[in-house]
C-alpha atoms as a PDB file:
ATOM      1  CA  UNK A   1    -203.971 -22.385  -0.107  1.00  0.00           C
ATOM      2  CA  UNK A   2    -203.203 -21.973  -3.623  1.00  0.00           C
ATOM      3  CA  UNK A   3    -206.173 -22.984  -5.000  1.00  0.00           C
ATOM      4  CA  UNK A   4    -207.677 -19.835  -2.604  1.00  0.00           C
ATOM      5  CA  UNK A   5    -205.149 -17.552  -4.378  1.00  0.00           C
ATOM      6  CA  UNK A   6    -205.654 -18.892  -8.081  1.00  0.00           C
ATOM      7  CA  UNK A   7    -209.505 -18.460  -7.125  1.00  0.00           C
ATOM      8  CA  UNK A   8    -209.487 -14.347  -6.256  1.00  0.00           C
ATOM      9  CA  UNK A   9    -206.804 -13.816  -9.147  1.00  0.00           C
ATOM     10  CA  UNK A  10    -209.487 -15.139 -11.101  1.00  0.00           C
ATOM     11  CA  UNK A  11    -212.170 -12.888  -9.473  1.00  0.00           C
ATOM     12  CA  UNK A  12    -210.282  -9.673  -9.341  1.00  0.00           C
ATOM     13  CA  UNK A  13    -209.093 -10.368 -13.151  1.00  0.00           C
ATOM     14  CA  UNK A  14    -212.818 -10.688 -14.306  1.00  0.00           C
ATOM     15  CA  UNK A  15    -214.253  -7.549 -12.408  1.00  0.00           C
ATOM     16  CA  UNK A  16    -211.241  -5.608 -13.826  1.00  0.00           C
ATOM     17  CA  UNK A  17    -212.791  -6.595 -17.410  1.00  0.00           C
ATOM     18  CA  UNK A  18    -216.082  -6.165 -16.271  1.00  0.00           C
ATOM     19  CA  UNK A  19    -214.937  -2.841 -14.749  1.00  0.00           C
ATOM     20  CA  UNK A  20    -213.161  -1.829 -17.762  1.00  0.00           C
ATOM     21  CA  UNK A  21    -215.988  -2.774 -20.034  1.00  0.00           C
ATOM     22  CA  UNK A  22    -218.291  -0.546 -17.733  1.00  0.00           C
ATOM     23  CA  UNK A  23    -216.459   2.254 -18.196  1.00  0.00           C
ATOM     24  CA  UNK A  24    -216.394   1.924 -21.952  1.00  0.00           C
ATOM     25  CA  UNK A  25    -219.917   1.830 -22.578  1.00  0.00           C
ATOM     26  CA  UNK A  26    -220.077   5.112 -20.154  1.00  0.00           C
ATOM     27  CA  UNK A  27    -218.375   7.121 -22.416  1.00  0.00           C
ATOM     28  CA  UNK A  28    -220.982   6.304 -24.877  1.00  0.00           C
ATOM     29  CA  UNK A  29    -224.053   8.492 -24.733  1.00  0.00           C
ATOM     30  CA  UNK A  30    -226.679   8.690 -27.199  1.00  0.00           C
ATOM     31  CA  UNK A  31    -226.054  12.110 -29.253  1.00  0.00           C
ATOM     32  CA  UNK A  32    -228.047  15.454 -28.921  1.00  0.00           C
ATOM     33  CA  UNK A  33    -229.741  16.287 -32.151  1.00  0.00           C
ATOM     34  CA  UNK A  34    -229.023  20.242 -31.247  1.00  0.00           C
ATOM     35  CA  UNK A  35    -225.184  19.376 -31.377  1.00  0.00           C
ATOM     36  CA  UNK A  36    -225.582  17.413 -34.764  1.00  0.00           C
ATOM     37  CA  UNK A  37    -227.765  19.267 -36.278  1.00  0.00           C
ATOM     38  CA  UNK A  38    -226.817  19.166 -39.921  1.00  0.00           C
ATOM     39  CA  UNK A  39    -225.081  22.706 -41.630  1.00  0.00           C
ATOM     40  CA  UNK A  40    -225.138  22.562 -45.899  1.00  0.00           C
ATOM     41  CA  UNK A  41    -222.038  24.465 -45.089  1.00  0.00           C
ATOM     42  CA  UNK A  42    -219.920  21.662 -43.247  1.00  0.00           C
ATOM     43  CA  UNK A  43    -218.094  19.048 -44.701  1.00  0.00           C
ATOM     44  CA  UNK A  44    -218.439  15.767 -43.108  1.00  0.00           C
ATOM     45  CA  UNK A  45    -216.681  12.854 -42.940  1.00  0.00           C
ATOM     46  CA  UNK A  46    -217.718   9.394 -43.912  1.00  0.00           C
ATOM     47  CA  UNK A  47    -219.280   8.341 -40.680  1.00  0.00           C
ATOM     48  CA  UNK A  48    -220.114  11.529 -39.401  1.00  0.00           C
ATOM     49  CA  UNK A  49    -223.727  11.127 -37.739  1.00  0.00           C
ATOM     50  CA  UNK A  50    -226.368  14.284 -38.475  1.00  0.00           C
ATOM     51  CA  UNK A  51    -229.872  14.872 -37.373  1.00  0.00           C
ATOM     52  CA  UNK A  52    -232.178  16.552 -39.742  1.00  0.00           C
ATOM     53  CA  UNK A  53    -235.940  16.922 -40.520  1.00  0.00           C
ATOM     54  CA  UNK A  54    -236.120  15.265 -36.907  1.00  0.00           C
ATOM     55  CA  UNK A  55    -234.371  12.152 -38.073  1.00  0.00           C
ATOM     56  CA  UNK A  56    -230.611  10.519 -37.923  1.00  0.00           C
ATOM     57  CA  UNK A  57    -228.548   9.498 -40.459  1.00  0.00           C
ATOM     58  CA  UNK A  58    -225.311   8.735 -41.711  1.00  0.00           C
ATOM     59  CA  UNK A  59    -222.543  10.380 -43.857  1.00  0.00           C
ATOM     60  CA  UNK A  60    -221.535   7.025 -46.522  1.00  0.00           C
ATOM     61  CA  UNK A  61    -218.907   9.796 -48.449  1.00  0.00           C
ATOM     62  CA  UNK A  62    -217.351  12.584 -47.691  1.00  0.00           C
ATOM     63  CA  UNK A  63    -219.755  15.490 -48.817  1.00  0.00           C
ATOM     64  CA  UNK A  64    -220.829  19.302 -47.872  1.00  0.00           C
ATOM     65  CA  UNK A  65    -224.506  20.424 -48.957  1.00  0.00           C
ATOM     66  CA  UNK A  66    -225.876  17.862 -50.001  1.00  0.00           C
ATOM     67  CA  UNK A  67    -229.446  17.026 -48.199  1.00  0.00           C
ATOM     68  CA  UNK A  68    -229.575  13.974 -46.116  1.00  0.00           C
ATOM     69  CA  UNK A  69    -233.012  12.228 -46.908  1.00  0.00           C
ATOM     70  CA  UNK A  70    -232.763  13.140 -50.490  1.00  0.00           C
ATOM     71  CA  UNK A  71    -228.964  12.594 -51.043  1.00  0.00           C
ATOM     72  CA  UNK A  72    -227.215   8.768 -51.460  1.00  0.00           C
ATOM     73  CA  UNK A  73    -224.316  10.523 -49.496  1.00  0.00           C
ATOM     74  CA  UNK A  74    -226.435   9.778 -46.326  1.00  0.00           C
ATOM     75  CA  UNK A  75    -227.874   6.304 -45.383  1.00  0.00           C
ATOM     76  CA  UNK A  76    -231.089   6.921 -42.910  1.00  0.00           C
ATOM     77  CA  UNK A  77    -230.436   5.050 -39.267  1.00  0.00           C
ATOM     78  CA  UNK A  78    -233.078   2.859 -37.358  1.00  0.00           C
ATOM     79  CA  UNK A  79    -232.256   4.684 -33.693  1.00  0.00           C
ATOM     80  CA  UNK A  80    -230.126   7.291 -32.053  1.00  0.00           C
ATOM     81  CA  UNK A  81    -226.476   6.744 -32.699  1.00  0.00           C
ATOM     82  CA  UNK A  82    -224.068   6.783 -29.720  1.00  0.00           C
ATOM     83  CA  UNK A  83    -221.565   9.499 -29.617  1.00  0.00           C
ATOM     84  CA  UNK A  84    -218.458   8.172 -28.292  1.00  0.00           C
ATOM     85  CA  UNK A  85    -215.457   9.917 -28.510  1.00  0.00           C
ATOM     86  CA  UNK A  86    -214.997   8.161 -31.854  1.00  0.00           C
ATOM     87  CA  UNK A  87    -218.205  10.421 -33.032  1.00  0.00           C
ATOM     88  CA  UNK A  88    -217.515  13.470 -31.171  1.00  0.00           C
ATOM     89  CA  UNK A  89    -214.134  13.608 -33.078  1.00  0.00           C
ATOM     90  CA  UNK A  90    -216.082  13.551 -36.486  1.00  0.00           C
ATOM     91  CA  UNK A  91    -218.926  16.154 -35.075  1.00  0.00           C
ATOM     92  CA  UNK A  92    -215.913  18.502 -34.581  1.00  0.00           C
ATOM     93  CA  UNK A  93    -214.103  17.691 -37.587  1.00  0.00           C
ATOM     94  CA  UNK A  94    -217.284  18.831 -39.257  1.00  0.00           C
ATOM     95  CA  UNK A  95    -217.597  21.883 -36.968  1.00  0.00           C
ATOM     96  CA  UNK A  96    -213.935  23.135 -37.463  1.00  0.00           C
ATOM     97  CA  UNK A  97    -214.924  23.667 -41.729  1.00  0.00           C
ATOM     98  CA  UNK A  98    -217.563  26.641 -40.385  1.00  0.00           C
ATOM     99  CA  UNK A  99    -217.133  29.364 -42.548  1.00  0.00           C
ATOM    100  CA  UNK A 100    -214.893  31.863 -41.057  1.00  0.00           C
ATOM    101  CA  UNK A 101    -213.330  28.578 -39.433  1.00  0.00           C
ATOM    102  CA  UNK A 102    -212.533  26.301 -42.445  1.00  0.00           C
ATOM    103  CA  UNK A 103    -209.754  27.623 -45.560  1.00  0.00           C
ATOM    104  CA  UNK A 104    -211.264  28.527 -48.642  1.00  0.00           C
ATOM    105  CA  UNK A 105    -213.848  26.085 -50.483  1.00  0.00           C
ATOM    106  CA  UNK A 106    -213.130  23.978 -53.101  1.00  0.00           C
ATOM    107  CA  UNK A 107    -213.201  25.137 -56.504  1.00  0.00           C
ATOM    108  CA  UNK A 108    -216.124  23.537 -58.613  1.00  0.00           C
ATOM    109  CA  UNK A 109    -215.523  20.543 -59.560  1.00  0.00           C
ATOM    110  CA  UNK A 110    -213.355  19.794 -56.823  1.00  0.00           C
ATOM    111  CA  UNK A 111    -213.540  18.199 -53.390  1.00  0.00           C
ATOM    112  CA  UNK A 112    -212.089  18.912 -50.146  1.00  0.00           C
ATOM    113  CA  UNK A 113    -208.016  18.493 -50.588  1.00  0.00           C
ATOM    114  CA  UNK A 114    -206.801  14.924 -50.928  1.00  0.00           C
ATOM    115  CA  UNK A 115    -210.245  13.563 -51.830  1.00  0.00           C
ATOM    116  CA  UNK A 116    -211.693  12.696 -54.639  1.00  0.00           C
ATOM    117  CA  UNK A 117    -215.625  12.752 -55.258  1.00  0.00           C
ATOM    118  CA  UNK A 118    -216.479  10.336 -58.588  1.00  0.00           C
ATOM    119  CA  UNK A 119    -219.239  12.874 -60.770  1.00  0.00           C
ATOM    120  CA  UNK A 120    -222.741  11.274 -60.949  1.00  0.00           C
ATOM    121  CA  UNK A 121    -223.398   9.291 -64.085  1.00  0.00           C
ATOM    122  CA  UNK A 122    -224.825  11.873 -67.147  1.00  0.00           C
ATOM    123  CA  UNK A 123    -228.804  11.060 -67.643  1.00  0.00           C
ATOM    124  CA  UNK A 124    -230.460  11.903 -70.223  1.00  0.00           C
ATOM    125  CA  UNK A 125    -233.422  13.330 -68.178  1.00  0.00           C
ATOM    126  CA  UNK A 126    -231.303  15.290 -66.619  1.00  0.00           C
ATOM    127  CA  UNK A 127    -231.052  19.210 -66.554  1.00  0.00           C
ATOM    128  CA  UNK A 128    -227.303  20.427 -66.433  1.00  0.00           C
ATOM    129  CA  UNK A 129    -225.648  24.204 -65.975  1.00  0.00           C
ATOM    130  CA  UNK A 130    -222.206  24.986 -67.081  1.00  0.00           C
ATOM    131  CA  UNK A 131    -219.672  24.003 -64.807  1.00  0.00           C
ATOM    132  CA  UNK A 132    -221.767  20.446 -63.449  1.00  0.00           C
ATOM    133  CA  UNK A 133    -219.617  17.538 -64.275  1.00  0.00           C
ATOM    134  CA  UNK A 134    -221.096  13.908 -65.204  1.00  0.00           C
ATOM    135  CA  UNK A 135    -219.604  10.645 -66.278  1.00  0.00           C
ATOM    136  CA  UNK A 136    -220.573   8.834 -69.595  1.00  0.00           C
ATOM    137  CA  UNK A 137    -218.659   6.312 -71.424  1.00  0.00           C
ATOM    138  CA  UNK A 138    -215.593   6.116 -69.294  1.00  0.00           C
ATOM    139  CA  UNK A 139    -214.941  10.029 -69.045  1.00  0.00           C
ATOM    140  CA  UNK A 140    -215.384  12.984 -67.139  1.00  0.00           C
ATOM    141  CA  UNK A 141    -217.061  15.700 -69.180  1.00  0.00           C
ATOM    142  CA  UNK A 142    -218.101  19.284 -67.793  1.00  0.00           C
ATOM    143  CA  UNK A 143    -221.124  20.902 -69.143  1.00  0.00           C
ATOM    144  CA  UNK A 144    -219.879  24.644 -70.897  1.00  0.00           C
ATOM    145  CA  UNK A 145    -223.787  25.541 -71.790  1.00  0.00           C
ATOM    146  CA  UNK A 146    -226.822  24.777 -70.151  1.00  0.00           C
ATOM    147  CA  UNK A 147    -227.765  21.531 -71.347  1.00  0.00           C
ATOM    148  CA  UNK A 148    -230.811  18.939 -71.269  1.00  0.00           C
ATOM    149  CA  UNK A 149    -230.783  15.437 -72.755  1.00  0.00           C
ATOM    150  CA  UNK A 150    -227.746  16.134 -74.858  1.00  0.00           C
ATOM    151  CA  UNK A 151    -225.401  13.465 -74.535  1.00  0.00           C
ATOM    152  CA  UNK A 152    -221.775  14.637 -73.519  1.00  0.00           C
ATOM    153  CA  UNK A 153    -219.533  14.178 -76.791  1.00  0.00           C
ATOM    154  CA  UNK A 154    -221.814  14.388 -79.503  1.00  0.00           C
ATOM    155  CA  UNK A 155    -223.707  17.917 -79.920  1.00  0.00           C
ATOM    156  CA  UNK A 156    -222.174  20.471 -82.810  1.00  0.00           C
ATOM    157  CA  UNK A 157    -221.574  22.770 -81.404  1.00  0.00           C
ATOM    158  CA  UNK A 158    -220.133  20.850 -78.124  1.00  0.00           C
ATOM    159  CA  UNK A 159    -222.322  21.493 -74.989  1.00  0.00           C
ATOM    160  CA  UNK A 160    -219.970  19.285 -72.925  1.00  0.00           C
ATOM    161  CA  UNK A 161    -216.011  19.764 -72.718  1.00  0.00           C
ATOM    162  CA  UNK A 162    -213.936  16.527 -71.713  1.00  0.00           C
ATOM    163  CA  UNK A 163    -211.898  16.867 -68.441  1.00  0.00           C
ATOM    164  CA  UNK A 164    -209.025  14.905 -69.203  1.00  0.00           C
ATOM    165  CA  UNK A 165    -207.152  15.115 -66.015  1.00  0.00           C
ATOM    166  CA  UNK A 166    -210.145  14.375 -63.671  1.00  0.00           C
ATOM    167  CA  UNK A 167    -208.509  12.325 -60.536  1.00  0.00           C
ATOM    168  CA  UNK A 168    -211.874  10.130 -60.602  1.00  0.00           C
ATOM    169  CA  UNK A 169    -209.951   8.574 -64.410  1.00  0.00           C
ATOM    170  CA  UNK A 170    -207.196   8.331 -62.589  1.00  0.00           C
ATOM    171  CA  UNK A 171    -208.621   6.149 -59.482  1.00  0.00           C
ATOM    172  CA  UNK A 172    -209.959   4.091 -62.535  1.00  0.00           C
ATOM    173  CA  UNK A 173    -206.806   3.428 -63.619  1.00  0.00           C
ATOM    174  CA  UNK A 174    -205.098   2.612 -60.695  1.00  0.00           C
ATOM    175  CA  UNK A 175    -207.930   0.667 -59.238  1.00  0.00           C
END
């Protein structure tokens, strides 16, 4: 008689997995490219899943405006991600930063509060406006003129002003 009862404990434990694995992957659902369409406006979070130009990808940083397909910020994915309630939270995240929705936008040179965005590394081919900031040779410099192939540090007079406080020198430091 006990080896009846140890049997359906057994069964009903492994249909309430089964059960409770069902009803996981139900709350999944592939995503509707109309509700992540992707907004230059938005900020999105590392993670965050847009469609554009009728394909999917995949926020790798924490970024607003910048293109996915042309952009490192967004790696390309293979099929349709699923938008669990994992996803949806991110999708809204990135809705809530509409303008009219979202406080006021960073300052150049600045990132969403509490995050810090590493400038891209200076090239020489490069065309740069006042106010773009690069990296070369362990600093951050900002460009104060419009600037092409002139190397941050080195023009007379100075095209590029170092940003001493930058918190991508002091990640370095730390790190």
């Amino acid at each position: 008689m006990s080896g009846i009862v140890a049997r359906q404990s057994l069964v009903t434990t492994l249909l309430l997995f089964l059960g409770l694995g069902l009803t996981t992957a139900a709350l999944a659902e592939p995503c509707d490219p109309d509700d992540s369409a992707w907004d230059p406006s938005r900020y999105y979070k590392a993670g965050t899943a847009v469609f554009h130009n009728d394909r999917w990808f995949e926020a790798r940083l924490v970024n607003e405006g910048k293109e996915p397909g042309i952009a490192f910020d967004w790696k390309a994915l293979d099929e349709v991600p699923e938008c669990d309630s994992e996803q949806k939270a991110k999708q809204e995240a990135a809705e809530a930063t509409e303008p009219g929705k979202q406080p006021a936008a960073p300052a150049p040179g600045e990132t969403a509060p509490g995050v810090c965005e590493r400038p891209e590394q200076w090239r020489f081919a490069a065309e740069y406006e006042p106010g773009n900031l690069v990296m070369h040779g362990g600093m951050v410099w900002e460009a104060i003129e419009t600037t092409g192939g002139d190397m941050p540090g080195m023009e007379e007079p100075p095209l590029w002003q170092e940003v001493e406080d930058h918190c991508a020198l002091k990640m370095a430091t730390e790190g």
